[in-house]
N, C-alpha and C. Protein backbone atom coordinates (compact mmCIF):
# COMPACT_ATOMS: atom_id res chain seq x y z
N UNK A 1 -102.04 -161.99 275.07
CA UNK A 1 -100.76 -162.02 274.36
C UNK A 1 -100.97 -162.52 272.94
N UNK A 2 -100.85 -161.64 271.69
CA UNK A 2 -100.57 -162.13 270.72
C UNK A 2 -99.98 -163.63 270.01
N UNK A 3 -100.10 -164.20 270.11
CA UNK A 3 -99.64 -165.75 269.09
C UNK A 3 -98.02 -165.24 268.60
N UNK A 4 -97.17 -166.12 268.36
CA UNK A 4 -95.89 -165.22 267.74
C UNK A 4 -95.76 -167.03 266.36
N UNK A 5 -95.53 -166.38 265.18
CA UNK A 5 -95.25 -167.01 264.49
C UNK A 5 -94.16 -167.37 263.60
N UNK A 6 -93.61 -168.56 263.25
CA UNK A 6 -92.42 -168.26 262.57
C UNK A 6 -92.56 -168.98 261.20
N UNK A 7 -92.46 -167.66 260.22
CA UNK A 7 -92.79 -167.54 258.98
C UNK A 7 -91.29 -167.82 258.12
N UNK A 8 -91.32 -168.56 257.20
CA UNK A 8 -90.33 -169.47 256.25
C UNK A 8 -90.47 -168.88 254.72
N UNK A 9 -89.77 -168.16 254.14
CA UNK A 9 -90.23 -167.57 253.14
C UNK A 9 -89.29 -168.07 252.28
N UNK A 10 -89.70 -169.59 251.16
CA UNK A 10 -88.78 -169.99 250.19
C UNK A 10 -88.44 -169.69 249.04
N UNK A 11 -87.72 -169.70 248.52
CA UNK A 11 -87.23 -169.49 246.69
C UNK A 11 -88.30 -170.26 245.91
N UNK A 12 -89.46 -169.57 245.22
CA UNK A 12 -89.71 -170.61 244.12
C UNK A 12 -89.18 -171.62 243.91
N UNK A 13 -87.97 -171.22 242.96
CA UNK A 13 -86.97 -172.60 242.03
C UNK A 13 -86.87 -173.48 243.14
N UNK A 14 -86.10 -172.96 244.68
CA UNK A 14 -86.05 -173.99 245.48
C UNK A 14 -86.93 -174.84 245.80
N UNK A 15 -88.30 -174.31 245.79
CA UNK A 15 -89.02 -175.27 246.20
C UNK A 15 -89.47 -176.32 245.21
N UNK A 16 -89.50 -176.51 243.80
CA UNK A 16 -89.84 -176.80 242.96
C UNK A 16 -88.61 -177.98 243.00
N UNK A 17 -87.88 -178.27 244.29
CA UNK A 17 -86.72 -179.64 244.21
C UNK A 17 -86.55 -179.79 245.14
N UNK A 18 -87.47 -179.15 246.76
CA UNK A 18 -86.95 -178.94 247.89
C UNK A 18 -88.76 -179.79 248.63
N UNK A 19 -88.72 -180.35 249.43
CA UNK A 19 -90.21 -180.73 249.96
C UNK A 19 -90.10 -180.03 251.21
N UNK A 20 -89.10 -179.01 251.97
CA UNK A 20 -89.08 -178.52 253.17
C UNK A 20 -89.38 -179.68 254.45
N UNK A 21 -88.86 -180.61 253.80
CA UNK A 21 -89.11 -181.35 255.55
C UNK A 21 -88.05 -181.14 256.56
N UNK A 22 -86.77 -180.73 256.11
CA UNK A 22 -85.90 -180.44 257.07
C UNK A 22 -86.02 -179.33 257.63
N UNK A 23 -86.69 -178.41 257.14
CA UNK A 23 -87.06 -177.24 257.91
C UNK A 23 -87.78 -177.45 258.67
N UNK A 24 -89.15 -178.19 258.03
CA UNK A 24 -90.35 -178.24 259.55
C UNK A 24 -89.67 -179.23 260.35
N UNK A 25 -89.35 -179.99 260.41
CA UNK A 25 -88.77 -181.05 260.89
C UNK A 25 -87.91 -180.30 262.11
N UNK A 26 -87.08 -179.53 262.10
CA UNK A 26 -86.31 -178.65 262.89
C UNK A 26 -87.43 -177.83 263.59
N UNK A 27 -87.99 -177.39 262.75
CA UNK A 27 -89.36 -176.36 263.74
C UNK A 27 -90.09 -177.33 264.84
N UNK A 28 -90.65 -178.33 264.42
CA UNK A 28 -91.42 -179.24 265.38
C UNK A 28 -90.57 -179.56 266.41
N UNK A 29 -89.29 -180.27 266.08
CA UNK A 29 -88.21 -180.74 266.99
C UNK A 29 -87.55 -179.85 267.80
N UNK A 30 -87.85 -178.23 267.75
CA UNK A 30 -86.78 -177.37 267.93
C UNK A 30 -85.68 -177.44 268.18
N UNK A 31 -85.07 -178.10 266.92
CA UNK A 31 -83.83 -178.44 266.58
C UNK A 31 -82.81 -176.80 265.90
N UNK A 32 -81.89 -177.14 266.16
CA UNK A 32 -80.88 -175.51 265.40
C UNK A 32 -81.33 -174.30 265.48
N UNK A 33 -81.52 -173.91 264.69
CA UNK A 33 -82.09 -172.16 264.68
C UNK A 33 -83.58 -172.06 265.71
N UNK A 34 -84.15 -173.03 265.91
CA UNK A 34 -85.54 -173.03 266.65
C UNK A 34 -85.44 -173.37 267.67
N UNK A 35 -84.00 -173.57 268.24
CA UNK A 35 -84.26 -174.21 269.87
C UNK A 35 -84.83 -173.29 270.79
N UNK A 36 -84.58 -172.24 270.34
CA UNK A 36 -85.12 -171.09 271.48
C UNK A 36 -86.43 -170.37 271.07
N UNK A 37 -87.11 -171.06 270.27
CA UNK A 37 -88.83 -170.48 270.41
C UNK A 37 -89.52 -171.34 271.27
N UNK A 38 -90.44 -170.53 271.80
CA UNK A 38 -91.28 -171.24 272.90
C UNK A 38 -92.31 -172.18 272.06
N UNK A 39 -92.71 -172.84 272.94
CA UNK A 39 -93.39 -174.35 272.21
C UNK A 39 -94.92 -173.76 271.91
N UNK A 40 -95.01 -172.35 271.81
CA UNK A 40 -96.56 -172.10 271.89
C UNK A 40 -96.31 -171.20 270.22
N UNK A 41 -95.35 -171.17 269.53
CA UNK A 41 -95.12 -170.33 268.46
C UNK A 41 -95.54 -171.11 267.42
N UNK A 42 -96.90 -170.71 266.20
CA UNK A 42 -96.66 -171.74 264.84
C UNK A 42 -95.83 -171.10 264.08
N UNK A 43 -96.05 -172.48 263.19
CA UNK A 43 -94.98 -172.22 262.02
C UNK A 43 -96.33 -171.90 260.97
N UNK A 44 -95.31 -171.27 259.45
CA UNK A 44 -96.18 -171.62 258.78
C UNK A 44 -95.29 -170.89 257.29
N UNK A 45 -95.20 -171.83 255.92
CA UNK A 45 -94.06 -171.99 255.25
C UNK A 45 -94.48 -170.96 253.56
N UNK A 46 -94.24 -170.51 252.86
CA UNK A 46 -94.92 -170.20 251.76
C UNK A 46 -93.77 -169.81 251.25
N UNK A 47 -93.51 -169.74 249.15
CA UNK A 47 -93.01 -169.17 248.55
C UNK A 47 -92.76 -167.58 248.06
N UNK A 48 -91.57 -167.69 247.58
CA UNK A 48 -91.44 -166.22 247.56
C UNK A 48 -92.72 -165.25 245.86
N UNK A 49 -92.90 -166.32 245.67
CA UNK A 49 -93.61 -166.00 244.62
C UNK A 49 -93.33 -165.93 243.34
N UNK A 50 -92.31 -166.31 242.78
CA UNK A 50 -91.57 -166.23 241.62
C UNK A 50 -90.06 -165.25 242.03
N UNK A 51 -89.61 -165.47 240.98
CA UNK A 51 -88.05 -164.08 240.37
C UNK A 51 -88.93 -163.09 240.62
N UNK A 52 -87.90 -161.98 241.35
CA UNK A 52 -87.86 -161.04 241.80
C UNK A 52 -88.93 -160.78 243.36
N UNK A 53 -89.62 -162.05 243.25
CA UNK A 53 -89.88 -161.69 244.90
C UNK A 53 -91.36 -160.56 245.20
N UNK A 54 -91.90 -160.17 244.19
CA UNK A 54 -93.12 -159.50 244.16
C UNK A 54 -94.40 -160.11 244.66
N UNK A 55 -93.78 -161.61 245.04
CA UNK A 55 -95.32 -161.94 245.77
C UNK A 55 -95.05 -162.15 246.94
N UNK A 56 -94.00 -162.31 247.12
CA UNK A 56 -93.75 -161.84 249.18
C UNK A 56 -94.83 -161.02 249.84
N UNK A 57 -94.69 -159.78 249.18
CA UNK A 57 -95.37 -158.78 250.02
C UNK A 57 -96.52 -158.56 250.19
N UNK A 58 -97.25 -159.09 248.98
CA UNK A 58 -98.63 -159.86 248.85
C UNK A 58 -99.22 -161.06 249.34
N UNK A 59 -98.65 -161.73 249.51
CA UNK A 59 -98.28 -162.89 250.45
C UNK A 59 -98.46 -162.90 252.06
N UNK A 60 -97.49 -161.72 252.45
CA UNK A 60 -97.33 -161.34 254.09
C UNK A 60 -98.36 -160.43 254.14
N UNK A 61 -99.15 -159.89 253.26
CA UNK A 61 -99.80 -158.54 253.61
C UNK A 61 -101.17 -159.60 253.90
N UNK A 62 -101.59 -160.79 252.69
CA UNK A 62 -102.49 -161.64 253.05
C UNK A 62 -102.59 -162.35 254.07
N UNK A 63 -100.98 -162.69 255.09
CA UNK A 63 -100.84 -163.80 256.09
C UNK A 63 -101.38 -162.54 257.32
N UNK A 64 -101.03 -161.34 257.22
CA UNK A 64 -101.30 -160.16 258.16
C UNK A 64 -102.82 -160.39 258.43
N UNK A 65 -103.58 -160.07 257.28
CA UNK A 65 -104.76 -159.76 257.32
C UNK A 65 -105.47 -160.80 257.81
N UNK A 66 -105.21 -162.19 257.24
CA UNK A 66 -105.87 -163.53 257.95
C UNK A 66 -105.60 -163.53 259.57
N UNK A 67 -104.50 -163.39 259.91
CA UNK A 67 -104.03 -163.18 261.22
C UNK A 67 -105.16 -162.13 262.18
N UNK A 68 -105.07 -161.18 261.48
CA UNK A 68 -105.66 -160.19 262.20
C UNK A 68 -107.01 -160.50 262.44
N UNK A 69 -108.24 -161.16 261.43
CA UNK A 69 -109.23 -161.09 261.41
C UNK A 69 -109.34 -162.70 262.37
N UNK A 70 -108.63 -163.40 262.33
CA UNK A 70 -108.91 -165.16 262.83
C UNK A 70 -107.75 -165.04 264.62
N UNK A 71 -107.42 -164.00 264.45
CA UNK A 71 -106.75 -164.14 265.95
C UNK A 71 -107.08 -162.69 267.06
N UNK A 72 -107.09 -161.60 265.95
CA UNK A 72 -107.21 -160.27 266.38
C UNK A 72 -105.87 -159.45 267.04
N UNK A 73 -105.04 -159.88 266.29
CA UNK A 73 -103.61 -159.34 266.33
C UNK A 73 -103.67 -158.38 265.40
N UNK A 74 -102.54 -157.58 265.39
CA UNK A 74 -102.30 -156.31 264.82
C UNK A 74 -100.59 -156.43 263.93
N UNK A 75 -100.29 -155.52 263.52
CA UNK A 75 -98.78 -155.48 262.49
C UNK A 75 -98.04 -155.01 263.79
């Protein structure tokens, strides 16, 4: 069975005033939106890359590829 992960994709600006602890904080605790992932799911948090969002996809295409080669999962 594949690993299932839950990926957090922030606003630049936000993060640049934001330290995300209430998010992981909720992920670890499976508190609110996370109560219903199973306790075997990681997390794992990154920016959107600047305005307009062009490093997202570069970003997820890099989190894909690490994935694939360090777990042997697929898209």
């Amino acid at each position: 069975m594949d690993p299932k992960y839950a990926v957090l994709i922030q606003c630049q600006i936000a993060k640049n005033r934001c330290s995300g602890f209430a998010c992981t904080n909720a992920f670890y605790n499976r508190d609110e939106m996370f109560k219903d992932y199973p306790p075997s799911t990681k997390y794992i948090a990154f920016t959107c890359g600047g305005c307009c969002g062009k490093g997202t996809a570069a970003k997820l295409e890099h989190f894909t590829k690490k994935l694939a080669k360090a777990e042997g999962c697929q898209k």
